[in-house]
PDB file of N, CA and C in Angstrom:
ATOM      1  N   UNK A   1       0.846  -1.184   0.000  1.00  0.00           N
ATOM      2  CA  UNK A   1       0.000   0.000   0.000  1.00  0.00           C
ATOM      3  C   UNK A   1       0.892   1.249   0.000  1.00  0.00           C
ATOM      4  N   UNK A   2       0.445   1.874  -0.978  1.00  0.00           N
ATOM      5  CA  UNK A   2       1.360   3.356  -0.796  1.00  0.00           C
ATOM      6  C   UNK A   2       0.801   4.609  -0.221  1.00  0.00           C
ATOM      7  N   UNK A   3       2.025   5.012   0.438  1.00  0.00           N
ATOM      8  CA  UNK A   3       1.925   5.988   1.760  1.00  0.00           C
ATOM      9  C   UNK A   3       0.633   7.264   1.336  1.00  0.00           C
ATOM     10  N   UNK A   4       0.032   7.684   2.088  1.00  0.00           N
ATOM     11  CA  UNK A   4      -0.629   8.898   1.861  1.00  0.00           C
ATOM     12  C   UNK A   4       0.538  10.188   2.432  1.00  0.00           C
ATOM     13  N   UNK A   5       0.355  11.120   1.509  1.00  0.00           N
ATOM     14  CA  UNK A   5       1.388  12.235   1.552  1.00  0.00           C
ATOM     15  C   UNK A   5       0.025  13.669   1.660  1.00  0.00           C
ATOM     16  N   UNK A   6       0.301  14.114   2.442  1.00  0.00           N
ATOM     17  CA  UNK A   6      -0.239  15.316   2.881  1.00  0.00           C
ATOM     18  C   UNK A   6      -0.888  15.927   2.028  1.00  0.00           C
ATOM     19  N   UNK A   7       0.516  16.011   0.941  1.00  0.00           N
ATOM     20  CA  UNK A   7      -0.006  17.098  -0.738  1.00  0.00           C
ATOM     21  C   UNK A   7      -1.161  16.863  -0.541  1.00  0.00           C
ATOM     22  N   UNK A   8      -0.997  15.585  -1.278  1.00  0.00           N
ATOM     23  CA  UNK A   8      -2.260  14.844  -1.951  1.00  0.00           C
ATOM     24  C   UNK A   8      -3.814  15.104  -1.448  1.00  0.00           C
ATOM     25  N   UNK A   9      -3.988  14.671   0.499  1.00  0.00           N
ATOM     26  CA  UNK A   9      -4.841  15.326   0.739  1.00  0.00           C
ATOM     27  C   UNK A   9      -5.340  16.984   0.781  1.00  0.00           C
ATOM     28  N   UNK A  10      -4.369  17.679   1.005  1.00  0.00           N
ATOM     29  CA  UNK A  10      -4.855  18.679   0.741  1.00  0.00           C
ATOM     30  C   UNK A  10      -5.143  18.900  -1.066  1.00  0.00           C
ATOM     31  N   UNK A  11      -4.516  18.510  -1.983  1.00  0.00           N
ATOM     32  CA  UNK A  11      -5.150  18.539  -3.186  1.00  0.00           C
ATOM     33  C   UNK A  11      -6.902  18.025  -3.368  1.00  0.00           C
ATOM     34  N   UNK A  12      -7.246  17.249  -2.376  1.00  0.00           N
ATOM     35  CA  UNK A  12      -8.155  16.112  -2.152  1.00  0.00           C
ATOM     36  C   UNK A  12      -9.358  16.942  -1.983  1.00  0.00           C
ATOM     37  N   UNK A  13      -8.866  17.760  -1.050  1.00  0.00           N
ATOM     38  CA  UNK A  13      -9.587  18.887  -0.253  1.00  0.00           C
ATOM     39  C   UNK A  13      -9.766  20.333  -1.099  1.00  0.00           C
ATOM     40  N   UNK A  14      -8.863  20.428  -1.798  1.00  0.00           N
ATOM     41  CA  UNK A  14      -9.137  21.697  -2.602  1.00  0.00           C
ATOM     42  C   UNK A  14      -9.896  21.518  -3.950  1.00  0.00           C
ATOM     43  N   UNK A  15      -9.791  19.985  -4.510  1.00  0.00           N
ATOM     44  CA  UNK A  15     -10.575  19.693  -5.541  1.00  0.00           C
ATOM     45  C   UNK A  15     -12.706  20.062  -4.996  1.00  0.00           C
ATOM     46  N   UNK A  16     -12.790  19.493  -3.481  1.00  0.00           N
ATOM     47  CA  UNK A  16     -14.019  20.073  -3.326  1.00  0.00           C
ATOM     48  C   UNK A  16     -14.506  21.208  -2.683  1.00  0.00           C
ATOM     49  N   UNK A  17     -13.736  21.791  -2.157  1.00  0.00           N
ATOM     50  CA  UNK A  17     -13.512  23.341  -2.067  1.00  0.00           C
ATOM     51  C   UNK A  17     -14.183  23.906  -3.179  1.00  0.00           C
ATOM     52  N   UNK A  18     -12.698  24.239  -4.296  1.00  0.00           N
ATOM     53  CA  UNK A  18     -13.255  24.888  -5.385  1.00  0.00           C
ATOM     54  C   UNK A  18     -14.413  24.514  -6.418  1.00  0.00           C
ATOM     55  N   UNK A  19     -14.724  23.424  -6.244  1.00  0.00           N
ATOM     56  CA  UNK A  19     -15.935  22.931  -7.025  1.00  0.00           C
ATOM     57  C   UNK A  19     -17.441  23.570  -6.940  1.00  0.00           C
ATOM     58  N   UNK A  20     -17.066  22.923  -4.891  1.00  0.00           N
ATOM     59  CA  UNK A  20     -18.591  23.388  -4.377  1.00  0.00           C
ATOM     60  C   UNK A  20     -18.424  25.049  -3.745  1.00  0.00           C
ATOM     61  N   UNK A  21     -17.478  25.892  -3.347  1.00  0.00           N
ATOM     62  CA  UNK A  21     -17.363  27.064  -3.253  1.00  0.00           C
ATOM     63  C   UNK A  21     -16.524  27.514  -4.163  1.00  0.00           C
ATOM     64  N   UNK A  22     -16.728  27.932  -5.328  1.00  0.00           N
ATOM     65  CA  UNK A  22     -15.998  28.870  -6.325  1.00  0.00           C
ATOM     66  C   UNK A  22     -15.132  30.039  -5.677  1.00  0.00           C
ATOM     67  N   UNK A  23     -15.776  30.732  -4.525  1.00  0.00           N
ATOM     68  CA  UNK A  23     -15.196  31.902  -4.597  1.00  0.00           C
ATOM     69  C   UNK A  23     -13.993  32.065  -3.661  1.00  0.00           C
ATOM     70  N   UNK A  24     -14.007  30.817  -2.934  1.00  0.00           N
ATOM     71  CA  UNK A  24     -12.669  30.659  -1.918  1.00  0.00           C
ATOM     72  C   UNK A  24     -11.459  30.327  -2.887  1.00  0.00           C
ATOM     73  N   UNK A  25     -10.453  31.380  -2.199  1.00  0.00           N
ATOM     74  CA  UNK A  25      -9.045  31.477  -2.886  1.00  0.00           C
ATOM     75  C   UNK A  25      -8.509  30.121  -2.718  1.00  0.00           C
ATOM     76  N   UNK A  26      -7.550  29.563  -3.698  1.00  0.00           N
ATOM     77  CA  UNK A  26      -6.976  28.110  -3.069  1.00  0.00           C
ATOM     78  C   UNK A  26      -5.955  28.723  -2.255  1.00  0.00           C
ATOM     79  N   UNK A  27      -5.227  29.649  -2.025  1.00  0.00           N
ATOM     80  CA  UNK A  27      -4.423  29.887  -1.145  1.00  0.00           C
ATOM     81  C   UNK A  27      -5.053  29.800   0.395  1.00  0.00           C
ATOM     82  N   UNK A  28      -6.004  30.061   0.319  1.00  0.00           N
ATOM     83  CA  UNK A  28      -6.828  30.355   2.100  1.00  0.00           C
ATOM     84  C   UNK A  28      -6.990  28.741   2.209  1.00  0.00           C
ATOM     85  N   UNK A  29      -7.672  27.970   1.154  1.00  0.00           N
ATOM     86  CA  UNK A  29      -7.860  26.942   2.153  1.00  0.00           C
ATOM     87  C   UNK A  29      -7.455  25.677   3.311  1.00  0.00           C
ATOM     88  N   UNK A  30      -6.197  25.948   3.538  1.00  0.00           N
ATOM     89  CA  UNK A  30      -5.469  25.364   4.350  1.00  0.00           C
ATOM     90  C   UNK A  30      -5.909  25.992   5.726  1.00  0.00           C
ATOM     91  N   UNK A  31      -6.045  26.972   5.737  1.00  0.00           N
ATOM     92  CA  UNK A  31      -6.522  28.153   6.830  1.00  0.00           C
ATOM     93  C   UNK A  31      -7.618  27.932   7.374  1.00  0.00           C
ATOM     94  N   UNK A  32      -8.795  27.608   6.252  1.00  0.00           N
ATOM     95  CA  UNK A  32     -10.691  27.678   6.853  1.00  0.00           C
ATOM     96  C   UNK A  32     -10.740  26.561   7.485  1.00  0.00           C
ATOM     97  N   UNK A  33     -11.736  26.433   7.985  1.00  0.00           N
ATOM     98  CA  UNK A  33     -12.220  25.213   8.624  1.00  0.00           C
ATOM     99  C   UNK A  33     -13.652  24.902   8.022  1.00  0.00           C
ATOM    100  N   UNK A  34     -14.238  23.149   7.965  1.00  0.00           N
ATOM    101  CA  UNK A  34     -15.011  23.132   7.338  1.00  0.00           C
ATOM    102  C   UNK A  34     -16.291  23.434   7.857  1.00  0.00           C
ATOM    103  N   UNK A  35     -16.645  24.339   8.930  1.00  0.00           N
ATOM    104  CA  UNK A  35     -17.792  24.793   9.300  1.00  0.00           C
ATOM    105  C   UNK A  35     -17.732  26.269   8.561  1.00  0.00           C
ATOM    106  N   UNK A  36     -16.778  26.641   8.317  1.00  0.00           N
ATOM    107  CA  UNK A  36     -16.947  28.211   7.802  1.00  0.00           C
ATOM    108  C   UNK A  36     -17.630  28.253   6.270  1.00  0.00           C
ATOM    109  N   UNK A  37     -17.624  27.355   5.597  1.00  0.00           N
ATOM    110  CA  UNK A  37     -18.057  26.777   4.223  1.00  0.00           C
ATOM    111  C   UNK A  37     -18.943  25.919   4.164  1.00  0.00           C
ATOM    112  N   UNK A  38     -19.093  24.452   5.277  1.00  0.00           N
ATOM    113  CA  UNK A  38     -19.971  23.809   4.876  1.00  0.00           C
ATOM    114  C   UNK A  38     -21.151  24.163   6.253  1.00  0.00           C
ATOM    115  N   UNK A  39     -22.245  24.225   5.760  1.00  0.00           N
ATOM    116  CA  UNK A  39     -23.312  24.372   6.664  1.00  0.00           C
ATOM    117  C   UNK A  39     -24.438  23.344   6.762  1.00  0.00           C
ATOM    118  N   UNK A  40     -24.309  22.326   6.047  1.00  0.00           N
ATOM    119  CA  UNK A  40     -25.182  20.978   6.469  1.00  0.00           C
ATOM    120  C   UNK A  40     -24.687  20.150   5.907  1.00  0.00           C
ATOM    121  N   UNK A  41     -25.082  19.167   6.476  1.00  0.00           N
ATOM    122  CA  UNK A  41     -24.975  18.297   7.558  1.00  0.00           C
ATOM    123  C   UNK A  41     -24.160  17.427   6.086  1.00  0.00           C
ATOM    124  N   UNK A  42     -25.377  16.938   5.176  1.00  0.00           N
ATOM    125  CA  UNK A  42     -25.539  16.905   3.856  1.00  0.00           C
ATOM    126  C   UNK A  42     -24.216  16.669   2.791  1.00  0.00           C
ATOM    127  N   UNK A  43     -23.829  18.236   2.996  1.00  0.00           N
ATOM    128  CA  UNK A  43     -22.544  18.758   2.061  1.00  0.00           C
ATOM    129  C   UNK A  43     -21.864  18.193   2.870  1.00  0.00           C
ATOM    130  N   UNK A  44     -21.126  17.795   4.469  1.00  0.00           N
ATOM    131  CA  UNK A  44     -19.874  17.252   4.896  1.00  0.00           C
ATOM    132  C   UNK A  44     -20.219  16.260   4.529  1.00  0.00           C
ATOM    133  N   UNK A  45     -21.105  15.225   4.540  1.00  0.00           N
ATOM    134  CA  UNK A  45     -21.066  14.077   4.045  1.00  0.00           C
ATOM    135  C   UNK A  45     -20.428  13.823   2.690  1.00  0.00           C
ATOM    136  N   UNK A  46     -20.948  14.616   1.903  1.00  0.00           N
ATOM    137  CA  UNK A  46     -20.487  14.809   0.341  1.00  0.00           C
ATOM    138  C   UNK A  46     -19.132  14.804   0.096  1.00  0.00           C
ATOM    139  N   UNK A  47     -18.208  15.628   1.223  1.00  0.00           N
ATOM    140  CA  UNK A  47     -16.815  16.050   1.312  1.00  0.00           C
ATOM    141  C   UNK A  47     -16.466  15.158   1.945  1.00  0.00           C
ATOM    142  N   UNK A  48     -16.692  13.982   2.689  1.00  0.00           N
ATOM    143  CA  UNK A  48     -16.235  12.789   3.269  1.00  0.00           C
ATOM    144  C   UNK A  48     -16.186  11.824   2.075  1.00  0.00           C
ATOM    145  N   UNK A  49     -16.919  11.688   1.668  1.00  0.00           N
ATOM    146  CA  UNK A  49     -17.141  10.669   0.349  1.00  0.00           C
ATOM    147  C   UNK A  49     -16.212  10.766  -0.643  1.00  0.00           C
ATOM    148  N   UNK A  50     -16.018  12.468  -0.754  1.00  0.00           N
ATOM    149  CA  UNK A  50     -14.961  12.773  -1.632  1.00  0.00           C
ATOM    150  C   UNK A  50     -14.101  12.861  -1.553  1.00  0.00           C
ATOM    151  N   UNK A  51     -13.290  12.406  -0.134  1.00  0.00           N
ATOM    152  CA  UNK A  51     -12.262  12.474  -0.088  1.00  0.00           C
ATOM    153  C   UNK A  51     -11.427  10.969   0.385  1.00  0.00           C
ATOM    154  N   UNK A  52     -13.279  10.429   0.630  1.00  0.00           N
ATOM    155  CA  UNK A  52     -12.588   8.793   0.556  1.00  0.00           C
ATOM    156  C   UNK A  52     -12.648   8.127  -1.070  1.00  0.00           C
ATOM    157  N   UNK A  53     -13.300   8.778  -1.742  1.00  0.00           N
ATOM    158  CA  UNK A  53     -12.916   8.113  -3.254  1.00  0.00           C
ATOM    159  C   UNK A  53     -11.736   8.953  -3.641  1.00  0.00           C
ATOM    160  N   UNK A  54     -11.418   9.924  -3.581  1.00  0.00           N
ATOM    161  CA  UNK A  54     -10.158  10.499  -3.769  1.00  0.00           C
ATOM    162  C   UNK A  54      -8.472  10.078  -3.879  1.00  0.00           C
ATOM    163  N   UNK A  55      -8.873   9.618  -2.262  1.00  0.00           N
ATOM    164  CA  UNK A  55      -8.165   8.737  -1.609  1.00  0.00           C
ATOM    165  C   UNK A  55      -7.886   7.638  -1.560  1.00  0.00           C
ATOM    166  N   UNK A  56      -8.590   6.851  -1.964  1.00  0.00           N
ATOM    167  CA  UNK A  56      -8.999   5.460  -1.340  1.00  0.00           C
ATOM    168  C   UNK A  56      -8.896   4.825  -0.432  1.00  0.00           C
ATOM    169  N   UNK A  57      -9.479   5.440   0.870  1.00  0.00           N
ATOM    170  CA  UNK A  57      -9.198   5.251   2.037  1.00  0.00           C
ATOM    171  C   UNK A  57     -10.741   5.029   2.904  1.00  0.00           C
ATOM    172  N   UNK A  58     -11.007   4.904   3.816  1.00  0.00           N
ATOM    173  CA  UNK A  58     -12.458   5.084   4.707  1.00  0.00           C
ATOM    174  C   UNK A  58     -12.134   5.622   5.650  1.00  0.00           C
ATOM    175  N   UNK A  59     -12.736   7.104   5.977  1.00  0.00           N
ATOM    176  CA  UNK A  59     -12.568   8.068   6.639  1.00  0.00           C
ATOM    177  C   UNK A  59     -14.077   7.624   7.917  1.00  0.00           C
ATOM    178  N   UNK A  60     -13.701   6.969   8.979  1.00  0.00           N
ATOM    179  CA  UNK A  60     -15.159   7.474  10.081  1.00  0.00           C
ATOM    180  C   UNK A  60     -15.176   8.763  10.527  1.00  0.00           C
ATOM    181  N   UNK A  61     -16.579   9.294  10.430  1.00  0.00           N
ATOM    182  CA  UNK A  61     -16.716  10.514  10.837  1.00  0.00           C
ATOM    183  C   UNK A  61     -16.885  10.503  12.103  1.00  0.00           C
ATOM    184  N   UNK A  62     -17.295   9.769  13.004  1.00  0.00           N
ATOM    185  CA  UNK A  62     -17.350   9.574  13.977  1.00  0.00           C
ATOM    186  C   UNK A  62     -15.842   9.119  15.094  1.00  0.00           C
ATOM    187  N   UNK A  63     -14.892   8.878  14.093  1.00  0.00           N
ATOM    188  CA  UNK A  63     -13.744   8.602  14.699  1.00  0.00           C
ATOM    189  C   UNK A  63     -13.072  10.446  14.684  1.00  0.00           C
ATOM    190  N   UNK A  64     -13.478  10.836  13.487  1.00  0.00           N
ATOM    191  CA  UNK A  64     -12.993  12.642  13.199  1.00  0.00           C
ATOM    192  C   UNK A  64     -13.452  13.222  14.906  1.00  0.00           C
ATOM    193  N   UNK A  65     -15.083  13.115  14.430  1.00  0.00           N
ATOM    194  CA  UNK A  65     -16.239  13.860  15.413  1.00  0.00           C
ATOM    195  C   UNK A  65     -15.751  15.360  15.068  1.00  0.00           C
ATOM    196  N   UNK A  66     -15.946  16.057  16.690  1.00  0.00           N
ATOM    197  CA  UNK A  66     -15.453  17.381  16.083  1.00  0.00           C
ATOM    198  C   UNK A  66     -14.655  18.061  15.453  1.00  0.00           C
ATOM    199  N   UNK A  67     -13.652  17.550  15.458  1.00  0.00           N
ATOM    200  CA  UNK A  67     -12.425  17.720  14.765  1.00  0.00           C
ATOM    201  C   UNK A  67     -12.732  17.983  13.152  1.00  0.00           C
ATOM    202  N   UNK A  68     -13.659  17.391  12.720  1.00  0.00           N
ATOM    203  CA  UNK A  68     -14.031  17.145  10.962  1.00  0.00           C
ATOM    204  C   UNK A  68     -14.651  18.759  10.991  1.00  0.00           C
ATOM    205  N   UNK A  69     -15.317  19.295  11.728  1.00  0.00           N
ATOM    206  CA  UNK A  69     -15.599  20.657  11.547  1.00  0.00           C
ATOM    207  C   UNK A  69     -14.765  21.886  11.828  1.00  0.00           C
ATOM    208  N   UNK A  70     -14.416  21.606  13.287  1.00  0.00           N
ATOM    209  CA  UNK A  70     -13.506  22.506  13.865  1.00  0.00           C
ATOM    210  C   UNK A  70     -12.027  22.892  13.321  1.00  0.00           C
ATOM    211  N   UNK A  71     -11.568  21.737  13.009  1.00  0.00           N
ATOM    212  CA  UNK A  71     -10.240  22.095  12.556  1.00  0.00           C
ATOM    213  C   UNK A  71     -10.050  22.273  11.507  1.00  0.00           C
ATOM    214  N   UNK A  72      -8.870  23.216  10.876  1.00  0.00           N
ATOM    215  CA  UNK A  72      -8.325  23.366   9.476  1.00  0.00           C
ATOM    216  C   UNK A  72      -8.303  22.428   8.881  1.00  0.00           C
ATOM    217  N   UNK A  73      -8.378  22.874   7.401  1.00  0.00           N
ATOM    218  CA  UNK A  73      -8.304  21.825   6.419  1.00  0.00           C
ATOM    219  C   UNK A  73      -6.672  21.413   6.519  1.00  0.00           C
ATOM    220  N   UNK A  74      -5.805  22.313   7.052  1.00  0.00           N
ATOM    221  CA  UNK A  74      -3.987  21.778   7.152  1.00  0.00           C
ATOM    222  C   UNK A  74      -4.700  21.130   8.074  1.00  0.00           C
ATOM    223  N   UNK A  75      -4.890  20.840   9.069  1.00  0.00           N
ATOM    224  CA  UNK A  75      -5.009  20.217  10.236  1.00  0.00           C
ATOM    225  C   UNK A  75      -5.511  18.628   9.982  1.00  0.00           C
ATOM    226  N   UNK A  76      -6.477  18.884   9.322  1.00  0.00           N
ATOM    227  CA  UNK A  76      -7.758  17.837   8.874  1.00  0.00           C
ATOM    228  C   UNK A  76      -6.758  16.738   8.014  1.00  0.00           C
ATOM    229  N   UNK A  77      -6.115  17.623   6.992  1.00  0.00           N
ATOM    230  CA  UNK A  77      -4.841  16.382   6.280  1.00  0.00           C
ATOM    231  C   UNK A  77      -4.361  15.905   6.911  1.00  0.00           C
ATOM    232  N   UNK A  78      -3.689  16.896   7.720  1.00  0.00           N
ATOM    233  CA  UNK A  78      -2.918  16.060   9.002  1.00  0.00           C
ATOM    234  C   UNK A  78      -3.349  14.519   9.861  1.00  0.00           C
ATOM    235  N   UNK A  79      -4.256  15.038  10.162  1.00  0.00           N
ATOM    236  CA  UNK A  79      -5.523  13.389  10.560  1.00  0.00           C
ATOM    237  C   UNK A  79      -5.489  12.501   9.608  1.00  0.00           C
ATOM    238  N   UNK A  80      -6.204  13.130   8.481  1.00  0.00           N
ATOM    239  CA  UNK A  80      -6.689  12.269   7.275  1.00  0.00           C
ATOM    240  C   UNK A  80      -5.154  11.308   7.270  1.00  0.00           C
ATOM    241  N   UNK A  81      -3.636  12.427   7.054  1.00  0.00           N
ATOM    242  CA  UNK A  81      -2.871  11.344   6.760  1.00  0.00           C
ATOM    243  C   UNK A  81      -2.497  10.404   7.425  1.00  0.00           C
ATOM    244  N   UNK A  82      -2.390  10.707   9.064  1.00  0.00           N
ATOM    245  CA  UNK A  82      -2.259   9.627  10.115  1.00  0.00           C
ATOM    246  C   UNK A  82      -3.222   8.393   9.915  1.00  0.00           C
ATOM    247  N   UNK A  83      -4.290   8.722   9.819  1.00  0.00           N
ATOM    248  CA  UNK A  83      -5.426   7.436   9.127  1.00  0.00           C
ATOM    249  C   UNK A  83      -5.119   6.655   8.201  1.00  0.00           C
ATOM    250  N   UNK A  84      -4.841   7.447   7.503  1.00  0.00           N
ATOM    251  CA  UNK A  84      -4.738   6.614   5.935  1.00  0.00           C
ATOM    252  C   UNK A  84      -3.329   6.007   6.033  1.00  0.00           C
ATOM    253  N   UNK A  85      -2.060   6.488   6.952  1.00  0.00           N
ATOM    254  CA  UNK A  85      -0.876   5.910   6.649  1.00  0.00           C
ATOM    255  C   UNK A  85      -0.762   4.767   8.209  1.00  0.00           C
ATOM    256  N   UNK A  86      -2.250   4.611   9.237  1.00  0.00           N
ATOM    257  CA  UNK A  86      -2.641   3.508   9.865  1.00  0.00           C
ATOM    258  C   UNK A  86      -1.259   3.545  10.946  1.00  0.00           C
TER     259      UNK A  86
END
């Protein structure tokens, strides 16, 4: 299995960023957190999905919990990669 590298998630993360919010700079999004952008419940699901087909990994949201909202998307890779590199 090959390693998950940070880039990547944050590429992971900016592919649905800019998709589903156009107007966020890709420079900021390492910075936001995903409550400042996503507001239901709905759309994080959407951005979980997308970042486990992205990835190919299985992200529990329930293992995230708050963290999946509260923290930066740098932050959030950060997790994501500890997960994914097990």
């Amino acid at each position: 299995m090959r390693k998950l590298e940070r880039e990547t998630v944050l590429a992971a993360i900016a592919g649905f960023v800019t998709e589903h919010f156009p107007d966020v700079l890709a420079g900021q999004i390492e910075r936001l957190t995903a409550s400042q952008l996503i507001h239901q419940s709905l759309e994080l699901v959407e951005f979980v999905l997308h970042l486990e087909d992205r990835l190919g990994i299985e992200i529990d949201i329930n293992n995230l919990g708050e963290a999946l909202i509260t923290s930066t998307f740098g932050q959030l890779a950060d997790r994501i990669v500890a997960i994914g590199n097990g």
